[in-house]
PDB file of N, CA and C in Angstrom:
ATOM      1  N   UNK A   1       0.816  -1.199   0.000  1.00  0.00           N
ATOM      2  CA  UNK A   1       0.000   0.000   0.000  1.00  0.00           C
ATOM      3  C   UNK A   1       0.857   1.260   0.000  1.00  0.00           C
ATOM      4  N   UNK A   2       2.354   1.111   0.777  1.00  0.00           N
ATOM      5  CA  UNK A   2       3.138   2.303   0.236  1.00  0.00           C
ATOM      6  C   UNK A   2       3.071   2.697  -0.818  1.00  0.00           C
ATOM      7  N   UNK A   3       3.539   1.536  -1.980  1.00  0.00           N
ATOM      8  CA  UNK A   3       4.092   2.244  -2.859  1.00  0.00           C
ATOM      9  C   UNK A   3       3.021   2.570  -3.937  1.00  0.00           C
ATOM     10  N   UNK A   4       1.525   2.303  -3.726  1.00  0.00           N
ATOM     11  CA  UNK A   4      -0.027   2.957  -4.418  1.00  0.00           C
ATOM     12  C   UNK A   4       0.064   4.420  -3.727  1.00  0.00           C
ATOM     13  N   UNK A   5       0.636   4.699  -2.453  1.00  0.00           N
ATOM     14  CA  UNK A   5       0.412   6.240  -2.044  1.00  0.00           C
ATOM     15  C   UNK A   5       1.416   6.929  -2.556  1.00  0.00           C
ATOM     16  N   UNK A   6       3.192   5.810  -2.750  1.00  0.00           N
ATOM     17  CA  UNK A   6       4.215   6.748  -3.695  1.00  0.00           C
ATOM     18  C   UNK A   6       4.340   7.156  -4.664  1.00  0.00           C
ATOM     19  N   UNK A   7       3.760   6.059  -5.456  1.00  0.00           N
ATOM     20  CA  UNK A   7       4.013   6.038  -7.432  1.00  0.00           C
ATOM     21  C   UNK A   7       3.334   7.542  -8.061  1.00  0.00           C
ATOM     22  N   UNK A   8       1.961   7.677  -7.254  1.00  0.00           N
ATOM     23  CA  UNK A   8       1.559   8.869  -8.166  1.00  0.00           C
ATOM     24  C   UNK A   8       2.426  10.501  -7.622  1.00  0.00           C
ATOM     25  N   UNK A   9       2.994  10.620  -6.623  1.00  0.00           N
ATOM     26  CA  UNK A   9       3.843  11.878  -6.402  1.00  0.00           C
ATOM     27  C   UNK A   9       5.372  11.618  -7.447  1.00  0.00           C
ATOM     28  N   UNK A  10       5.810  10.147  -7.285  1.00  0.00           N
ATOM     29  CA  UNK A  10       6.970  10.219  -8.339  1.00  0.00           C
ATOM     30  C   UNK A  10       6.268  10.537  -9.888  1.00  0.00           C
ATOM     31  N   UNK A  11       5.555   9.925 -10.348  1.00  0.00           N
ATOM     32  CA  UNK A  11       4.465  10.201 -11.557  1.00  0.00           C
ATOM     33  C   UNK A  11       4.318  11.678 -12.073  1.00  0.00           C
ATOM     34  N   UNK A  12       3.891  12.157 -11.071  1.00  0.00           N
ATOM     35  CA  UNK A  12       3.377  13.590 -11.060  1.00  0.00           C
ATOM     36  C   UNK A  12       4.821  14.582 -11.010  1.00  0.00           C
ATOM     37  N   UNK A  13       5.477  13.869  -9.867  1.00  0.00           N
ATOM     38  CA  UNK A  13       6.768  15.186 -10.121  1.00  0.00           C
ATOM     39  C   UNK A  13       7.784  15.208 -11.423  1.00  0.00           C
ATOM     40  N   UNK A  14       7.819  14.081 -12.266  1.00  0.00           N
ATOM     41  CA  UNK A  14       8.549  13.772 -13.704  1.00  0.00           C
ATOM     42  C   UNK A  14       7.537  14.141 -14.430  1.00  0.00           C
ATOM     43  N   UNK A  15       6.074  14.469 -14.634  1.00  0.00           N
ATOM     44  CA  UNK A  15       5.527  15.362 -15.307  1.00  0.00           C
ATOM     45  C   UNK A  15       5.937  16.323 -15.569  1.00  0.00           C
ATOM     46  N   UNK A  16       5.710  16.878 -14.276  1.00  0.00           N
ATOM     47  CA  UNK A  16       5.708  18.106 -13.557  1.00  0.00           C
ATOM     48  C   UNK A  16       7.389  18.951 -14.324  1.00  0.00           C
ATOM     49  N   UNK A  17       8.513  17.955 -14.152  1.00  0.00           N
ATOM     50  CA  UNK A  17       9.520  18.144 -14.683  1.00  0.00           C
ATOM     51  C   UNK A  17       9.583  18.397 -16.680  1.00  0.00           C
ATOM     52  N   UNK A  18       9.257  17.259 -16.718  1.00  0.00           N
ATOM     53  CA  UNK A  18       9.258  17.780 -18.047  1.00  0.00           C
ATOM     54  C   UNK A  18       8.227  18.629 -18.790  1.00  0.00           C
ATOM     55  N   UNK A  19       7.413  18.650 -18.180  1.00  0.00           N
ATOM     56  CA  UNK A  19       6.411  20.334 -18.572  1.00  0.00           C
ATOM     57  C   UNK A  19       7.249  22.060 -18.382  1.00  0.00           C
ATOM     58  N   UNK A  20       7.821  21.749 -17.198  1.00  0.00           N
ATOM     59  CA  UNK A  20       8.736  22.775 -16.920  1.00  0.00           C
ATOM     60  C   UNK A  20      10.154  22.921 -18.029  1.00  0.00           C
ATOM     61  N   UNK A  21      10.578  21.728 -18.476  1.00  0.00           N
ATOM     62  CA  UNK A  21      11.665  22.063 -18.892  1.00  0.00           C
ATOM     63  C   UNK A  21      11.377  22.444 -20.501  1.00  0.00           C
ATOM     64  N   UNK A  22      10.351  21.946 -20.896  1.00  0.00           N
ATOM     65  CA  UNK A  22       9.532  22.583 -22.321  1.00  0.00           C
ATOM     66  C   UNK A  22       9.427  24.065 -22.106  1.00  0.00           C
ATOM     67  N   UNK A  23       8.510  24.329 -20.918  1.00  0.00           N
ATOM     68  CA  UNK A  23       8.618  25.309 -20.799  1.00  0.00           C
ATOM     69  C   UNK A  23       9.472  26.594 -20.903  1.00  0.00           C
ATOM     70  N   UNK A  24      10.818  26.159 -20.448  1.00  0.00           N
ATOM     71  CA  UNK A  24      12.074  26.670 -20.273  1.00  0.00           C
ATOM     72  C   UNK A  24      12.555  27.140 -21.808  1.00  0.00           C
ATOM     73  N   UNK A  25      12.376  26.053 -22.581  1.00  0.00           N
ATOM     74  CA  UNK A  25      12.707  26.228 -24.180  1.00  0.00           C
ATOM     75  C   UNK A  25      11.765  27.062 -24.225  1.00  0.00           C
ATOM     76  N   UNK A  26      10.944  27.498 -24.602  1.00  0.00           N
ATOM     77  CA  UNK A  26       9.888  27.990 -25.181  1.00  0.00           C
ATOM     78  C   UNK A  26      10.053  29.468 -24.798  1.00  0.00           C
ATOM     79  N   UNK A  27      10.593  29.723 -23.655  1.00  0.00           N
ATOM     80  CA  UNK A  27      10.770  30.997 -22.896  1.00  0.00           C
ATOM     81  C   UNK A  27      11.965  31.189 -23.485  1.00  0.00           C
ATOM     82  N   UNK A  28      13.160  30.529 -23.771  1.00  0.00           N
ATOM     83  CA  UNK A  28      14.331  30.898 -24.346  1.00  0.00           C
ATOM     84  C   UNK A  28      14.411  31.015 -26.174  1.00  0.00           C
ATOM     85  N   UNK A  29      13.085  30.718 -26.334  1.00  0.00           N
ATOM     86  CA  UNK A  29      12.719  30.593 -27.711  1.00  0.00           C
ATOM     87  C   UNK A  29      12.026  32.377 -28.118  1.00  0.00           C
ATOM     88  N   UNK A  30      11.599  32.853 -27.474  1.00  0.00           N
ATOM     89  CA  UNK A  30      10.908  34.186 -27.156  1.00  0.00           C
ATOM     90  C   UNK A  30      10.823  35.519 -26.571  1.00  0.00           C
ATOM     91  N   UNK A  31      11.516  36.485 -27.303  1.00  0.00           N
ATOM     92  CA  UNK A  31      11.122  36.566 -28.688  1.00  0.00           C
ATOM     93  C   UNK A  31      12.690  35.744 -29.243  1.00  0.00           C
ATOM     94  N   UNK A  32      12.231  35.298 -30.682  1.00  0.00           N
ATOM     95  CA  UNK A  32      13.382  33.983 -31.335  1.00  0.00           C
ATOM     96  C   UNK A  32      13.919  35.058 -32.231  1.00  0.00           C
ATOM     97  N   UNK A  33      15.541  35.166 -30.617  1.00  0.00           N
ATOM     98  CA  UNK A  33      16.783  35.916 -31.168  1.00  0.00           C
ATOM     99  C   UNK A  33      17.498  34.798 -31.917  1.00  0.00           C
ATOM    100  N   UNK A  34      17.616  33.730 -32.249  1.00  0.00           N
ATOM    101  CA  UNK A  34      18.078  32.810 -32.560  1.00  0.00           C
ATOM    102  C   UNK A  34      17.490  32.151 -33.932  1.00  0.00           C
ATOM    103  N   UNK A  35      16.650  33.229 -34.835  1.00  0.00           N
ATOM    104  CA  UNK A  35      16.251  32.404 -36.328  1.00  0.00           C
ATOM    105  C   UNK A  35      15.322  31.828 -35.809  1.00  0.00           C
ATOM    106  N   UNK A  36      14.924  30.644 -36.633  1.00  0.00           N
ATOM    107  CA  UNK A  36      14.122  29.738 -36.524  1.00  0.00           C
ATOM    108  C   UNK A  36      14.938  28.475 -36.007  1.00  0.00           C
ATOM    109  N   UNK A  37      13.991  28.242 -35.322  1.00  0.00           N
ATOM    110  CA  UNK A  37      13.921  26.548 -34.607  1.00  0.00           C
ATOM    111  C   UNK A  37      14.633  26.998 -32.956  1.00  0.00           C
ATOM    112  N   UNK A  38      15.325  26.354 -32.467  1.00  0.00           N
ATOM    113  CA  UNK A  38      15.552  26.187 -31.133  1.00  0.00           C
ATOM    114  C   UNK A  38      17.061  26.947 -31.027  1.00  0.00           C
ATOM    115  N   UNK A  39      17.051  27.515 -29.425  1.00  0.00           N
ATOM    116  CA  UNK A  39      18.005  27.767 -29.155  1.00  0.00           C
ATOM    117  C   UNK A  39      19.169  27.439 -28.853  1.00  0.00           C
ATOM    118  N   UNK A  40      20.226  27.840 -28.914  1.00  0.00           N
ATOM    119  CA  UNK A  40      21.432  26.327 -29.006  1.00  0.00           C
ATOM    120  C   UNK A  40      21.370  26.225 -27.427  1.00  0.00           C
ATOM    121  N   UNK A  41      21.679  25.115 -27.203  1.00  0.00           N
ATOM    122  CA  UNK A  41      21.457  24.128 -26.007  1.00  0.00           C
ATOM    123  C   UNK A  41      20.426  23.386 -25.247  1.00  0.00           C
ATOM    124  N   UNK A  42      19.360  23.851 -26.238  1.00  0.00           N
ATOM    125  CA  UNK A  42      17.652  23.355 -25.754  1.00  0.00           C
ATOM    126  C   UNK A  42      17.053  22.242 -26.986  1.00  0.00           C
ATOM    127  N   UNK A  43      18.590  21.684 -27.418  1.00  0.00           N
ATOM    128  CA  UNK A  43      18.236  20.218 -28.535  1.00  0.00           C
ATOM    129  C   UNK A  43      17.948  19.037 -28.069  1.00  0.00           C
ATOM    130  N   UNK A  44      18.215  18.866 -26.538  1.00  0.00           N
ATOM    131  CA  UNK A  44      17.938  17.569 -26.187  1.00  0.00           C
ATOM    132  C   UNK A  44      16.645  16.921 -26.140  1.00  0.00           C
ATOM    133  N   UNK A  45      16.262  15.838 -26.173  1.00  0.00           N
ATOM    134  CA  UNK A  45      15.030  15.126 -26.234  1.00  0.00           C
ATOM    135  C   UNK A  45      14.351  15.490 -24.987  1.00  0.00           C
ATOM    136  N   UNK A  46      14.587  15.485 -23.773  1.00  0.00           N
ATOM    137  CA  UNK A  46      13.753  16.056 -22.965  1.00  0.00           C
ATOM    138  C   UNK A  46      13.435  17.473 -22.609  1.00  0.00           C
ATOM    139  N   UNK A  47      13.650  18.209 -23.733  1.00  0.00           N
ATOM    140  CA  UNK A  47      13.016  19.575 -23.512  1.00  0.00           C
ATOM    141  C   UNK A  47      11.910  19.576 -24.206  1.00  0.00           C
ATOM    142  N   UNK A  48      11.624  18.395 -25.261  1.00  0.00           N
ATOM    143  CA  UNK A  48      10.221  18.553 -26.236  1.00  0.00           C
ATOM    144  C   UNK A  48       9.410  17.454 -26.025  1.00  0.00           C
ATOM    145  N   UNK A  49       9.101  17.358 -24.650  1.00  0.00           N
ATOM    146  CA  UNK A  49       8.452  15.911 -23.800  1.00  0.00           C
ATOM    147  C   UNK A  49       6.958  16.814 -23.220  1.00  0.00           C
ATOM    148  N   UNK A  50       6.404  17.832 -23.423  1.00  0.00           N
ATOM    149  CA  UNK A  50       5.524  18.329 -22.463  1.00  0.00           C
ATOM    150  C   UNK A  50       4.920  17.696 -22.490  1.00  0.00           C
ATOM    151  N   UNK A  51       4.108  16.789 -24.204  1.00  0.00           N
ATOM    152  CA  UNK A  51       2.769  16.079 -23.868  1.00  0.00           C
ATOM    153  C   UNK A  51       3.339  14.788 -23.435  1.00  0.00           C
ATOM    154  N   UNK A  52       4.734  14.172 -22.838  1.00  0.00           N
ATOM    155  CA  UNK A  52       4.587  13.282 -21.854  1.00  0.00           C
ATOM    156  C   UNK A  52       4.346  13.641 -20.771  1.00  0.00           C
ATOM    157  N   UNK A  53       4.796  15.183 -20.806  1.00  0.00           N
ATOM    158  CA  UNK A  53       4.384  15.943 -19.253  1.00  0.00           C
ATOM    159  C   UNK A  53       3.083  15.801 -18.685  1.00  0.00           C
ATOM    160  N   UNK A  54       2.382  16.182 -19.274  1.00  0.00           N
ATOM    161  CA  UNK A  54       0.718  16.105 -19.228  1.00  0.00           C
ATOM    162  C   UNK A  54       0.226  15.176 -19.100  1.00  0.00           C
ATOM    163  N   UNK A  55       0.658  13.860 -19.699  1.00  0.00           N
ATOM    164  CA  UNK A  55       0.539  12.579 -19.539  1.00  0.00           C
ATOM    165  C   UNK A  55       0.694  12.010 -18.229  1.00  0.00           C
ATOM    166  N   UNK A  56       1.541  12.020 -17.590  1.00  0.00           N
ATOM    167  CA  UNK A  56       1.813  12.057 -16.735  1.00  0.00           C
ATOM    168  C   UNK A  56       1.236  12.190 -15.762  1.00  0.00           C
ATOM    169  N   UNK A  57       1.229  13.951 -15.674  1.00  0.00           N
ATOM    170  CA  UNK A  57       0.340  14.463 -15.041  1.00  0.00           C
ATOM    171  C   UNK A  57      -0.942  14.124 -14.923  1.00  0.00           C
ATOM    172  N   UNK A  58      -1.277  13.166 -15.772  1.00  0.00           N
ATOM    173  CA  UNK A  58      -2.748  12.921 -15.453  1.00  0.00           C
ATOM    174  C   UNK A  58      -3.013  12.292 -15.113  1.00  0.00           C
ATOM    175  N   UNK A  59      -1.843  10.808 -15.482  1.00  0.00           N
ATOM    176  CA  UNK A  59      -2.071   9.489 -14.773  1.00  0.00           C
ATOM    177  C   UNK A  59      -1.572   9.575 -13.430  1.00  0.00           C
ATOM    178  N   UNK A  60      -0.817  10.598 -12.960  1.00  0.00           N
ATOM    179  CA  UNK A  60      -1.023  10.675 -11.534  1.00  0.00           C
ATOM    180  C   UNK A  60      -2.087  10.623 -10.597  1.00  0.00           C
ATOM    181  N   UNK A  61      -3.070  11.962 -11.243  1.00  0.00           N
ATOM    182  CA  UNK A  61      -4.192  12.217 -10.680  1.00  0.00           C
ATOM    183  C   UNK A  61      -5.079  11.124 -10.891  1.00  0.00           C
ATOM    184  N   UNK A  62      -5.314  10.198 -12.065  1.00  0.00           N
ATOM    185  CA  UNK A  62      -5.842   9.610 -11.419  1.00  0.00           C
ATOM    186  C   UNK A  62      -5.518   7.994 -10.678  1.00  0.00           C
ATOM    187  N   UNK A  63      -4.190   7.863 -10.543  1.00  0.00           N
ATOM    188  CA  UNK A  63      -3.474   6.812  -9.639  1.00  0.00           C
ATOM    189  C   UNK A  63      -4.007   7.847  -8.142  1.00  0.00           C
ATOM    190  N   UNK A  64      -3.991   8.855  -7.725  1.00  0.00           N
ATOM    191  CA  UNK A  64      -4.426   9.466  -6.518  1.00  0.00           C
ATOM    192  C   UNK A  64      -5.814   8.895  -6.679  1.00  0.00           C
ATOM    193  N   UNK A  65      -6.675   9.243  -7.418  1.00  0.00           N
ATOM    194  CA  UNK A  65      -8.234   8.462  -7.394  1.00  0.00           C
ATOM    195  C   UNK A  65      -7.902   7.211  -7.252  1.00  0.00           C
ATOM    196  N   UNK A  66      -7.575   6.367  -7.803  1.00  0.00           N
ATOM    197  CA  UNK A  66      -7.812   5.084  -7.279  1.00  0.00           C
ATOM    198  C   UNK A  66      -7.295   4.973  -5.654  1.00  0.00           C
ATOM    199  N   UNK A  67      -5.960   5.479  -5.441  1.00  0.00           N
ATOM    200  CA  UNK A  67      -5.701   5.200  -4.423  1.00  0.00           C
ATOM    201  C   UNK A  67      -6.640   5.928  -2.933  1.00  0.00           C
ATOM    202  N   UNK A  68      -6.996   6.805  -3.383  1.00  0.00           N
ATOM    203  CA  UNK A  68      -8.405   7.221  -2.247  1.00  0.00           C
ATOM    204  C   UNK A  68      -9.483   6.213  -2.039  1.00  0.00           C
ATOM    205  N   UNK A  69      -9.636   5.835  -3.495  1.00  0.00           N
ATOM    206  CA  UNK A  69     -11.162   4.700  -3.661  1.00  0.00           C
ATOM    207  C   UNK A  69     -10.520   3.611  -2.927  1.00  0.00           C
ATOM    208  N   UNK A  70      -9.832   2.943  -3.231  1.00  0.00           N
ATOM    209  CA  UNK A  70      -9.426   2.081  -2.362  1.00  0.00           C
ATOM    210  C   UNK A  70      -8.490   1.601  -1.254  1.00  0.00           C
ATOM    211  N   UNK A  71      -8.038   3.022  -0.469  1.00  0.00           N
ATOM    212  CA  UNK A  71      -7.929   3.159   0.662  1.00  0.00           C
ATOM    213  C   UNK A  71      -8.661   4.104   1.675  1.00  0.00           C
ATOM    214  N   UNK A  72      -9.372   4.871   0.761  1.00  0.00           N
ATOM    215  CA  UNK A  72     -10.468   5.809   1.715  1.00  0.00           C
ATOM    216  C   UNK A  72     -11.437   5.020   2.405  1.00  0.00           C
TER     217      UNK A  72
END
């Protein structure tokens, strides 16, 4: 039963992470002193993960629902 109350805060905070770090590009993208496309050092694969972010983020929330339903 720990680890039904842990999984969705680890879940949620690696969302949470890669929504932010999209974010980060996008802010260093604006206004785009840098041409088109990305700024140099914001090429890596986890800066263009938000909709795993969200993903994430959702299956957290509802791993928190289940885990209320069946420990509330």
């Amino acid at each position: 039963m720990t680890l039904l109350r842990f999984a969705p805060i680890v879940v949620e905070f690696f969302g949470t992470l890669f929504v932010w770090l999209d974010t980060d590009r996008l802010k260093a993208r604006n206004p785009p002193r840098f041409g088109i496309g990305d700024p140099p050092g914001y090429s890596a694969w986890f800066y263009h993960k938000s909709l795993l972010g969200f993903s994430l983020l959702f299956l957290g929330i509802l791993l928190q629902g289940v885990c209320l339903f069946i420990l509330g």
